[in-house]
N, C-alpha and C. Protein backbone atom coordinates (compact mmCIF):
# COMPACT_ATOMS: atom_id res chain seq x y z
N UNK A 1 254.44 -109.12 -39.24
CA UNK A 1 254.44 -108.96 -40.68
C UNK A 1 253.47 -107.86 -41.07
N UNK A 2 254.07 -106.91 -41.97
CA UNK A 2 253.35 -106.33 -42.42
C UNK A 2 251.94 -106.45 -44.16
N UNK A 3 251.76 -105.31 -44.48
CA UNK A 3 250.50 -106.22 -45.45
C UNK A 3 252.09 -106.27 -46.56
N UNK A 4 251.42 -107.56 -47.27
CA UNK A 4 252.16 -108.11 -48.42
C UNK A 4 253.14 -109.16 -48.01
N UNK A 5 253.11 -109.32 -46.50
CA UNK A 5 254.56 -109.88 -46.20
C UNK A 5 255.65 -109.65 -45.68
N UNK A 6 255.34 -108.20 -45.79
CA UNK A 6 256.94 -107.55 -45.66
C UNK A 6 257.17 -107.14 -43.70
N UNK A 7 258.60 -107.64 -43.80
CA UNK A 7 258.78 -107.89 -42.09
C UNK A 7 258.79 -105.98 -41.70
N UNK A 8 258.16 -105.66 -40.43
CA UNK A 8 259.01 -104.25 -40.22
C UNK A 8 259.75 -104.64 -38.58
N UNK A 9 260.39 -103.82 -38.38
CA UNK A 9 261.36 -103.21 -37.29
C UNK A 9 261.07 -101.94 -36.55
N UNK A 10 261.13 -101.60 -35.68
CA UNK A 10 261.24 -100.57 -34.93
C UNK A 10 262.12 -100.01 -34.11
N UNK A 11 262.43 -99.04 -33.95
CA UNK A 11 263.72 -98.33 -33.39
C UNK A 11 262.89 -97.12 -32.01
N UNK A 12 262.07 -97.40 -30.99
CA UNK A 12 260.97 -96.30 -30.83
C UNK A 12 261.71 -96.68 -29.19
N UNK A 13 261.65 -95.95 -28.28
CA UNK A 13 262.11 -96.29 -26.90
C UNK A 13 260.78 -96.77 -25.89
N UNK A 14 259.83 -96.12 -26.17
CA UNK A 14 258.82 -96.70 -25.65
C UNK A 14 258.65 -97.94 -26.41
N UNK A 15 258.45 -99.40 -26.08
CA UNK A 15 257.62 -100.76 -26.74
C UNK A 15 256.34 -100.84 -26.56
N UNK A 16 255.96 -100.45 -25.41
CA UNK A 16 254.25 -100.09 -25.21
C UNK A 16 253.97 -99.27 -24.34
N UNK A 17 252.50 -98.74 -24.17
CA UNK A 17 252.10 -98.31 -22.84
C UNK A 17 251.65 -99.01 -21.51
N UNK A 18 252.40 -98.17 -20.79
CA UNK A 18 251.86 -99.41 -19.32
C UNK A 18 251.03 -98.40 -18.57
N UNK A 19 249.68 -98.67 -18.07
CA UNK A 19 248.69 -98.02 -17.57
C UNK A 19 249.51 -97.49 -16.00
N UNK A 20 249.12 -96.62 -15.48
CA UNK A 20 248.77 -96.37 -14.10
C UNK A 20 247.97 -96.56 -13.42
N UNK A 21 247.83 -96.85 -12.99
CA UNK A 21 246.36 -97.45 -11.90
C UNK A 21 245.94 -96.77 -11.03
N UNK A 22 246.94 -96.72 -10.02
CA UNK A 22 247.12 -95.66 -8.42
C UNK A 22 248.14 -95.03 -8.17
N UNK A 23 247.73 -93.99 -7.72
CA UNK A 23 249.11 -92.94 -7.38
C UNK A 23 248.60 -92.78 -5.83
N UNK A 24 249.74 -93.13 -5.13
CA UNK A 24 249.76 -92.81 -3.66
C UNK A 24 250.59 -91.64 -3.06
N UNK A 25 249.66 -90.71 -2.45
CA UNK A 25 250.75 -89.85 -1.59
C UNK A 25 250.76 -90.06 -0.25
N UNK A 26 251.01 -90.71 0.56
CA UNK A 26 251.08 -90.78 1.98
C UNK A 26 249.81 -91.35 2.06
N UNK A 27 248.95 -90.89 2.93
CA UNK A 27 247.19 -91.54 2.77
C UNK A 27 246.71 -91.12 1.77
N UNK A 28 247.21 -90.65 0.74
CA UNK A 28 246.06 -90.15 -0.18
C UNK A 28 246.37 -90.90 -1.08
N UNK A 29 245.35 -91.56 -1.73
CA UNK A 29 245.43 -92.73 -3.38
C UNK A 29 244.55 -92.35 -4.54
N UNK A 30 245.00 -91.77 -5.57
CA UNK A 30 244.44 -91.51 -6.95
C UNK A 30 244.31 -92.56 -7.87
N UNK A 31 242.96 -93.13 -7.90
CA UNK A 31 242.85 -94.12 -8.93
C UNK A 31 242.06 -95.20 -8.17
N UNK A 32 241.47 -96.18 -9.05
CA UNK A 32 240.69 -96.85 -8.60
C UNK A 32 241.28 -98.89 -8.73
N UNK A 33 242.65 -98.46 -9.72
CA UNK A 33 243.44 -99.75 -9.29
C UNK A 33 243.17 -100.54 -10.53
N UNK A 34 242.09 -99.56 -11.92
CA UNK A 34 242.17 -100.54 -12.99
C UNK A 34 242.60 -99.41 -14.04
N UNK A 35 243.23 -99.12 -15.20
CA UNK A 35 243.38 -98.44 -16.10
C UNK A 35 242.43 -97.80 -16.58
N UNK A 36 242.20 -96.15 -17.30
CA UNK A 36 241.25 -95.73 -17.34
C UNK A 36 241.07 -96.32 -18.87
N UNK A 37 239.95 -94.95 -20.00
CA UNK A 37 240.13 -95.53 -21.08
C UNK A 37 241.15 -94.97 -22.13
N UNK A 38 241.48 -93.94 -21.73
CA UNK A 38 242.87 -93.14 -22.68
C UNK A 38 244.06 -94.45 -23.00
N UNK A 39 244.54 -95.21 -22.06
CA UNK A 39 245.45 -95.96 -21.88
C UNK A 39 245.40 -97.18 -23.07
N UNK A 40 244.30 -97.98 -22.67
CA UNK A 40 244.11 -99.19 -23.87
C UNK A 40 244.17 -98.66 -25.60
N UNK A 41 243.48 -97.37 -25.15
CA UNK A 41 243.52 -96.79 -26.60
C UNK A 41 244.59 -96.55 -27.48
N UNK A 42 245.61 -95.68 -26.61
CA UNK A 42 247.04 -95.11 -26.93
C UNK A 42 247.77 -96.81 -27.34
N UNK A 43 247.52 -97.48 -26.23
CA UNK A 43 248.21 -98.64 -26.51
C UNK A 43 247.88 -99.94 -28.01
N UNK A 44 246.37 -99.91 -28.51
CA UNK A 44 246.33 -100.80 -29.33
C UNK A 44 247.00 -99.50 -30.75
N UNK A 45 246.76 -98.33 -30.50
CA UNK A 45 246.83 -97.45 -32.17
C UNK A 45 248.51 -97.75 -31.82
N UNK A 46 249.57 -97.67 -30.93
CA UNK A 46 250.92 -98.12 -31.17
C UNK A 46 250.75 -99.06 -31.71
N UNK A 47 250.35 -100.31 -31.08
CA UNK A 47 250.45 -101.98 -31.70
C UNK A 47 250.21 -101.94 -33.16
N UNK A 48 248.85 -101.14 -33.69
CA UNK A 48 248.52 -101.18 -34.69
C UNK A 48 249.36 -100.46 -36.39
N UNK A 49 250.31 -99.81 -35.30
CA UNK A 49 250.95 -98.98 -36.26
C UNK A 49 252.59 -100.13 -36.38
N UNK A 50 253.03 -100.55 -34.94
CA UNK A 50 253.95 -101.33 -35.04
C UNK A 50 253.69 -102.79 -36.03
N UNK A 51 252.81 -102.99 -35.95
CA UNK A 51 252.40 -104.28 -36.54
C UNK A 51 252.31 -104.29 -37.98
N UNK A 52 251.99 -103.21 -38.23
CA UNK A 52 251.33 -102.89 -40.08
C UNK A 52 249.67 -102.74 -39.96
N UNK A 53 249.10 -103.17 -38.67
CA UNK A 53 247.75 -103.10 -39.32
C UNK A 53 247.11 -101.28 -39.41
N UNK A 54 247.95 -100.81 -38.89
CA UNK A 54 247.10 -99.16 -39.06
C UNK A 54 248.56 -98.52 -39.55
N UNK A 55 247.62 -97.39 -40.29
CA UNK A 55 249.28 -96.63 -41.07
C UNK A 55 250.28 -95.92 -40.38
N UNK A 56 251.38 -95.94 -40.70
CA UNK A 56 252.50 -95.12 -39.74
C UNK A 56 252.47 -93.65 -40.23
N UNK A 57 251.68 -92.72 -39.23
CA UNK A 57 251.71 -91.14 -39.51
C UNK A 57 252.70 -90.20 -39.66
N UNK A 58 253.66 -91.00 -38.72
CA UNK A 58 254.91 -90.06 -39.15
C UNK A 58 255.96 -90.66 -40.47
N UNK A 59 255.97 -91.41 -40.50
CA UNK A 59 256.84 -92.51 -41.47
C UNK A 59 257.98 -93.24 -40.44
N UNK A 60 257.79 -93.35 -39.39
CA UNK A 60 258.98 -93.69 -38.84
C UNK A 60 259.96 -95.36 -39.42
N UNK A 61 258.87 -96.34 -39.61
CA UNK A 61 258.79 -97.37 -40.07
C UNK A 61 259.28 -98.12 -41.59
N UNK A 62 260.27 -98.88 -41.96
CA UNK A 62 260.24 -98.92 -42.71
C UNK A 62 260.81 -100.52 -43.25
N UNK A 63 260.52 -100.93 -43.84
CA UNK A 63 259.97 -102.20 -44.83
C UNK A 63 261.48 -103.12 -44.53
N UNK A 64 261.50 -104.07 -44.34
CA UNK A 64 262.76 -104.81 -44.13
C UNK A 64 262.72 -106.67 -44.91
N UNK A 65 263.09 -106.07 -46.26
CA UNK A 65 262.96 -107.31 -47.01
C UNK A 65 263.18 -108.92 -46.81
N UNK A 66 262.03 -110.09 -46.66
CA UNK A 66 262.48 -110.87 -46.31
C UNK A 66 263.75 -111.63 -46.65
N UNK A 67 264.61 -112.49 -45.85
CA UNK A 67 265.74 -113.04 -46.44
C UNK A 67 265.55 -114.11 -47.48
């Protein structure tokens, strides 16, 4: 729910971000196996925009009157 009540929807192909952890090339492994901090970040400002609690910058979002 958004503020006032009002339900929203989304139409976006990504639903969230999913971290990377490790990248393996043969013996070689990039990463330390926990998400860095770019990741959580990107991921709560989506939630926050999907949800209603932070504003939608582009307008993608829009208001879907309860029944």
């Amino acid at each position: 729910m958004g503020p006032g009540g009002t339900a929203y929807g989304h139409a976006f192909t990504p639903h969230t971000v999913t971290p990377v952890a490790r990248v393996c090339d043969g013996d070689r492994a990039v990463g330390d196996g926990t998400p860095g901090p770019v990741t959580p970040a990107l991921r709560d400002a989506l939630l926050g925009v999907r949800t209603g609690r932070a504003p939608d910058p582009r307008g993608r979002l829009r208001p879907v009157p309860a029944a």
